[in-house]
Structure formats: structure tokens, C-alpha cells
N, C-alpha and C. Protein backbone atom coordinates (compact mmCIF):
# COMPACT_ATOMS: atom_id res chain seq x y z
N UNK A 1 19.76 16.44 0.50
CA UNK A 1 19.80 15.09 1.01
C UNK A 1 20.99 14.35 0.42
N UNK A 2 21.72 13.88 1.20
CA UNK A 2 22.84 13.00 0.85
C UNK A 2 22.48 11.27 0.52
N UNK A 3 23.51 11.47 -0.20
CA UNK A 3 23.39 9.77 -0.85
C UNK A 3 24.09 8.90 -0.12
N UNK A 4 24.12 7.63 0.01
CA UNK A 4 25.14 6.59 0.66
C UNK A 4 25.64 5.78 -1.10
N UNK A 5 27.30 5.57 -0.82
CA UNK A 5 27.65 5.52 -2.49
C UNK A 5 28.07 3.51 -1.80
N UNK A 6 28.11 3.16 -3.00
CA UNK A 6 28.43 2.07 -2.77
C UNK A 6 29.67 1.34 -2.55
N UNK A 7 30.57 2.13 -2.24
CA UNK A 7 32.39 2.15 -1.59
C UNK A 7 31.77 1.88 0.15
N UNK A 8 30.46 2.79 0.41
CA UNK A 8 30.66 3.40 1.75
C UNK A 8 29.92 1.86 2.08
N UNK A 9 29.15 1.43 1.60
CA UNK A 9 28.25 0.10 1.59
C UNK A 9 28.98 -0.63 1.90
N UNK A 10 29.90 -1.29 1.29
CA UNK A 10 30.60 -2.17 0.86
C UNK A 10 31.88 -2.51 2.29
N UNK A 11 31.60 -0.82 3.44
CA UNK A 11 32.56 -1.17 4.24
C UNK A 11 31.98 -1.55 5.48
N UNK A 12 30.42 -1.33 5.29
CA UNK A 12 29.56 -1.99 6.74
C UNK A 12 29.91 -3.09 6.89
N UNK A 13 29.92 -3.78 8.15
CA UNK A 13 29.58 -4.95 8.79
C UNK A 13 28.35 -5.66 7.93
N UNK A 14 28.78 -6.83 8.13
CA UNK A 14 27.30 -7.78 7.44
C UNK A 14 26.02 -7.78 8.69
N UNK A 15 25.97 -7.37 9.39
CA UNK A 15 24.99 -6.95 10.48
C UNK A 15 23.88 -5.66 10.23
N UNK A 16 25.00 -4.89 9.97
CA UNK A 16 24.99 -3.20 9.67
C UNK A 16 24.40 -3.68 7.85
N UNK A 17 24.53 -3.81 7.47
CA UNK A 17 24.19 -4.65 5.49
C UNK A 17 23.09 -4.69 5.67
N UNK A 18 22.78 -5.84 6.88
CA UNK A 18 21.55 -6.57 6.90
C UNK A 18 20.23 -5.46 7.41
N UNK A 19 20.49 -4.73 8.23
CA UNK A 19 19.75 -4.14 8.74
C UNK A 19 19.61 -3.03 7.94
N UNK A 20 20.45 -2.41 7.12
CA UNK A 20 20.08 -1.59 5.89
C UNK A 20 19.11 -2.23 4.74
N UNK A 21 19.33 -3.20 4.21
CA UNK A 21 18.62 -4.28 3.73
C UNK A 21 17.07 -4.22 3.93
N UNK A 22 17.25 -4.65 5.24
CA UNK A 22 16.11 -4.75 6.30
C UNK A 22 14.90 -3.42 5.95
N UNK A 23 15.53 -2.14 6.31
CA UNK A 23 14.91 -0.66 6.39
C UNK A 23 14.17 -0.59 4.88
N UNK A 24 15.47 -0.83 4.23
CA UNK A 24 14.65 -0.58 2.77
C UNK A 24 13.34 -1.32 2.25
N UNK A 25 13.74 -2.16 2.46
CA UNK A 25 12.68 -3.72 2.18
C UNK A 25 10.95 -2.99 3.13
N UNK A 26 11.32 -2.73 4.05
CA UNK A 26 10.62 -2.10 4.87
C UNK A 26 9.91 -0.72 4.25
N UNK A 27 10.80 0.32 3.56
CA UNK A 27 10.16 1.42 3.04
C UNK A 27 9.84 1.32 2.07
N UNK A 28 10.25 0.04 0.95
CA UNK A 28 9.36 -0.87 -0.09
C UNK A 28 8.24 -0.81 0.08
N UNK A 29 7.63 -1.66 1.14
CA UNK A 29 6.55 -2.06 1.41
C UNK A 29 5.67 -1.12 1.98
N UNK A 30 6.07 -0.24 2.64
CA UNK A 30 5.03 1.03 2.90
C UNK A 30 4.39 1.62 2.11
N UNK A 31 5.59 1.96 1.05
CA UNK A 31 5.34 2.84 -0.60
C UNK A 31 4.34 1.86 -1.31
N UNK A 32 4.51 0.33 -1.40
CA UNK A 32 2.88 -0.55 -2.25
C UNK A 32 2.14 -0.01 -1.90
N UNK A 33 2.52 0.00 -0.12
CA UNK A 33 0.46 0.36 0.44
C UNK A 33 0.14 1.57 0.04
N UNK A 34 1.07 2.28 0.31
CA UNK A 34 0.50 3.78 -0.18
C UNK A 34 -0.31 4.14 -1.12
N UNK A 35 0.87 3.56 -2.96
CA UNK A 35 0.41 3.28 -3.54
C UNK A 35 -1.11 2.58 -3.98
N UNK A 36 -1.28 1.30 -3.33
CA UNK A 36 -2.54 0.47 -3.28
C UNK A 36 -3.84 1.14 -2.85
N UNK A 37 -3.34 2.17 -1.50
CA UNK A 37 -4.75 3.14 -1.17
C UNK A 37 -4.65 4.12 -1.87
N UNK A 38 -3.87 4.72 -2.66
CA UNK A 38 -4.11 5.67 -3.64
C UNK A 38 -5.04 5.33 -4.57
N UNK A 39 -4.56 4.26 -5.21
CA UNK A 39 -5.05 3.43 -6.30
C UNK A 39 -6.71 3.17 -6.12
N UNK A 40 -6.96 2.54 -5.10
CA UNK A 40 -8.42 2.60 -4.44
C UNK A 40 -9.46 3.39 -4.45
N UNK A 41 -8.31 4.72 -3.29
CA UNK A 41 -9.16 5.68 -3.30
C UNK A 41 -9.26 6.16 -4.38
N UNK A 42 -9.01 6.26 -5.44
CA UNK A 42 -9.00 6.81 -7.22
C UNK A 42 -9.83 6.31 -7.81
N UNK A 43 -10.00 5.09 -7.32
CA UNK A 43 -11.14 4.33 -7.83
C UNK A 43 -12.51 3.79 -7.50
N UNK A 44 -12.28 4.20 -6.22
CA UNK A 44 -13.70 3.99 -5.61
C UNK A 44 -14.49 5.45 -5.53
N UNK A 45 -13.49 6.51 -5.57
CA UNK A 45 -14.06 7.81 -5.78
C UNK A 45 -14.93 8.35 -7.50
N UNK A 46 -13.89 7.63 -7.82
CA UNK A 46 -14.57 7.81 -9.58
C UNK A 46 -15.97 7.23 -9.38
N UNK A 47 -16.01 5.78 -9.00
CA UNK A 47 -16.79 5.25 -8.91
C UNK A 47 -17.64 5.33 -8.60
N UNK A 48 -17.85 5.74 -7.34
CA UNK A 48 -19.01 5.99 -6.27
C UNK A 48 -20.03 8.13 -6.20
N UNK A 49 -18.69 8.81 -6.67
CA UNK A 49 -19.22 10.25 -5.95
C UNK A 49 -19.60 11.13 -7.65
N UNK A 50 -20.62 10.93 -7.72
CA UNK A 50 -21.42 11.60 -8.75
C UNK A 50 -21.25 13.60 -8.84
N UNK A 51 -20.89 14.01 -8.03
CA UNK A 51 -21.37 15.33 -7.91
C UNK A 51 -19.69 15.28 -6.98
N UNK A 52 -18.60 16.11 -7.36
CA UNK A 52 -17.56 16.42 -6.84
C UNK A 52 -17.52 18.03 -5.97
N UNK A 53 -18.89 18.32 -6.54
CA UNK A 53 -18.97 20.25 -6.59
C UNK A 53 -19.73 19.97 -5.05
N UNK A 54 -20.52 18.86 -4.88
CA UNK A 54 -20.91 18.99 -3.57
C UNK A 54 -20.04 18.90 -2.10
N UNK A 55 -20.88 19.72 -1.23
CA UNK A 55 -20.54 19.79 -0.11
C UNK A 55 -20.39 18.38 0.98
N UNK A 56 -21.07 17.49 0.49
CA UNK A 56 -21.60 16.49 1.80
C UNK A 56 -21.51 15.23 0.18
N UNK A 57 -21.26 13.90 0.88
CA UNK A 57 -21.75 12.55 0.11
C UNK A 57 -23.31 12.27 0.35
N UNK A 58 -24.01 12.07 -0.66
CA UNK A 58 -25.41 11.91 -0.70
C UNK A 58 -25.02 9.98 0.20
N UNK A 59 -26.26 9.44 0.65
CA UNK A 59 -26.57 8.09 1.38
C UNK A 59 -25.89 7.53 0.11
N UNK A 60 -26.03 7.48 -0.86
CA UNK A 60 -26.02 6.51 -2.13
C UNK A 60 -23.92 6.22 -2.22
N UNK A 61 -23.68 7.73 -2.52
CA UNK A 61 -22.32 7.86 -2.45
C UNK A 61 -21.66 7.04 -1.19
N UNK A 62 -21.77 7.38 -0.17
CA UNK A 62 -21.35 7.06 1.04
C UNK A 62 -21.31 5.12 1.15
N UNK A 63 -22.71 5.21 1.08
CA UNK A 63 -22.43 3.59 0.73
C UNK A 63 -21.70 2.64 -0.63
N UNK A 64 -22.10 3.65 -1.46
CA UNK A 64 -20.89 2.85 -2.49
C UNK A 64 -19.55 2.52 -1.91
N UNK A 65 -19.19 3.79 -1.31
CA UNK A 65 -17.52 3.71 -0.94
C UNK A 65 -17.02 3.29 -0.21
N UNK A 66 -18.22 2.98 1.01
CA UNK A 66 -18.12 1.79 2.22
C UNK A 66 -17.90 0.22 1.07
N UNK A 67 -18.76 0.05 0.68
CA UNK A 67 -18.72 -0.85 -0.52
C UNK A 67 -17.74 -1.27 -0.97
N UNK A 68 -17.08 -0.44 -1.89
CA UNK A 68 -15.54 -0.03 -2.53
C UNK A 68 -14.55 -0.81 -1.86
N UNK A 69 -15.00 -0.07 -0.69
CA UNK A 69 -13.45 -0.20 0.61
C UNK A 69 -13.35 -1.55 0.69
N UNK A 70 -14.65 -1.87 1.12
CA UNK A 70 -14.66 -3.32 1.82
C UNK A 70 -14.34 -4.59 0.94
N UNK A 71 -14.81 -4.36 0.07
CA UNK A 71 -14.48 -4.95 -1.23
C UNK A 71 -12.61 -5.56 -1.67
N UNK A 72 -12.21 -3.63 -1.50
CA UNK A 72 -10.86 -3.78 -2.04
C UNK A 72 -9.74 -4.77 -0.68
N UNK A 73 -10.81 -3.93 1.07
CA UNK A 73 -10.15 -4.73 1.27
C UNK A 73 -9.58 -6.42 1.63
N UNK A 74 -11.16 -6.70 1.23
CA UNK A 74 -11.50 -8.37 1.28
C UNK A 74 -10.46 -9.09 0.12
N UNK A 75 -10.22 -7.73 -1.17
CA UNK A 75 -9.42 -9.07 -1.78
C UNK A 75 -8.42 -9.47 -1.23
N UNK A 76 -7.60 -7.66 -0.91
CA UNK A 76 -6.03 -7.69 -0.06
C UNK A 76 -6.19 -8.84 0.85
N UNK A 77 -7.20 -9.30 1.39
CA UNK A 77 -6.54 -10.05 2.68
C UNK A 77 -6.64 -11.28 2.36
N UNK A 78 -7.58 -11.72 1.06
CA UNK A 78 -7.63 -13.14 0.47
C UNK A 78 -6.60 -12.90 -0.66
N UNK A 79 -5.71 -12.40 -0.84
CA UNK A 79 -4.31 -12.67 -1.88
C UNK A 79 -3.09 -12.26 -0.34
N UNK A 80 -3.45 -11.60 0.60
CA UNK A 80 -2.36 -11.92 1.48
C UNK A 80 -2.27 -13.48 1.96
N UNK A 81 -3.77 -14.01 2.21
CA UNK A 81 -3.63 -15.05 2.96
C UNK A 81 -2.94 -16.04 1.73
N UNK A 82 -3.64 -15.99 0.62
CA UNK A 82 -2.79 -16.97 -0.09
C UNK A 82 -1.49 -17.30 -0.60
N UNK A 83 -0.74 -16.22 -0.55
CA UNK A 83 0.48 -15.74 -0.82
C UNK A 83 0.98 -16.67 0.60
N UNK A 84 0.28 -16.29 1.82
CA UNK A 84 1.14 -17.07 3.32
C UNK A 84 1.04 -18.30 3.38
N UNK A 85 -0.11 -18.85 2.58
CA UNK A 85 -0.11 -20.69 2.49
C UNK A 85 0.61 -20.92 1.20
N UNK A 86 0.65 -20.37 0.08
CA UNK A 86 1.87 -20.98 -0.85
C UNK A 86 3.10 -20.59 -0.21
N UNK A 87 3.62 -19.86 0.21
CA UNK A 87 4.88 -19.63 0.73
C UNK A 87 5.22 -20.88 2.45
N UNK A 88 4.56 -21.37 3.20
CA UNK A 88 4.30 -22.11 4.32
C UNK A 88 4.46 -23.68 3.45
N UNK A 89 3.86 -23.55 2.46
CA UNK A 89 3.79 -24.72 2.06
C UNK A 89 5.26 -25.59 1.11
């Protein structure tokens, strides 16, 4: 895989900048989430699945991790929303 050096940067268009800019900022933010459901699933699995050697999630398991999920993702969307009214504001 080749690199882009910063001579070659430096000779884009500010259009061509921006939209490089743009991509990265973009594959930033994919890599959090990734990260963030890794993080989750790491932790709602510890959490919730008693028996790793089994075949199937017992009722108990299953609902913890429904649990888990819903949980993790109620905060994400109450620190997204707040993040969009301090920033609006």
C-alpha cells in the first residue's frame, strides 16, 4: 500500500484538500463506531454470558444482552443529542 507524502498534498487544489479532509474525517468516525461496538460487545458479553463452552444463550443470557445493547444504545443517542444542542446553541 502506498502512502500520499506531503509535497504531493500540498499540490492539490483546495477543493481536492477539502474533500481529502472530508474522507478522512469520515474514516475517523467509522473507526469510533467500530471501536464503540467492540467495546460493548466486550462488555455486555462478559457481562451477560455465563457459560462460553455453550452451544445456545440460556433466556437469562439473551436478555441481559438485549439489556446491554439497549442500554449502551440509549446513552449514545442521549450524548449524541446533547453534543447537537450544545453545538446549535
Amino acid at each position: 500500500m502506498s502512502s500520499i507524502s506531503a509535497s504531493e498534498i500540498s499540490k492539490l487544489d483546495d477543493k481536492s484538500k477539502k474533500d481529502m479532509l472530508d474522507f478522512i474525517e469520515g474514516e475517523n468516525s467509522k473507526q469510533k463506531i467500530q471501536m464503540a461496538v467492540h467495546k460493548f460487545t466486550k462488555t455486555c458479553f462478559q457481562k451477560c454470558v455465563n457459560n462460553v463452552e455453550a452451544n445456545d444463550l440460556t433466556s437469562n443470557e439473551e436478555q441481559c444482552l438485549a439489556n446491554c445493547v439497549n442500554r449502551f444504545l440509549d446513552v449514545n443517542i442521549r450524548v449524541i443529542n446533547g453534543l447537537q444542542n450544545s453545538a446549535s446553541q
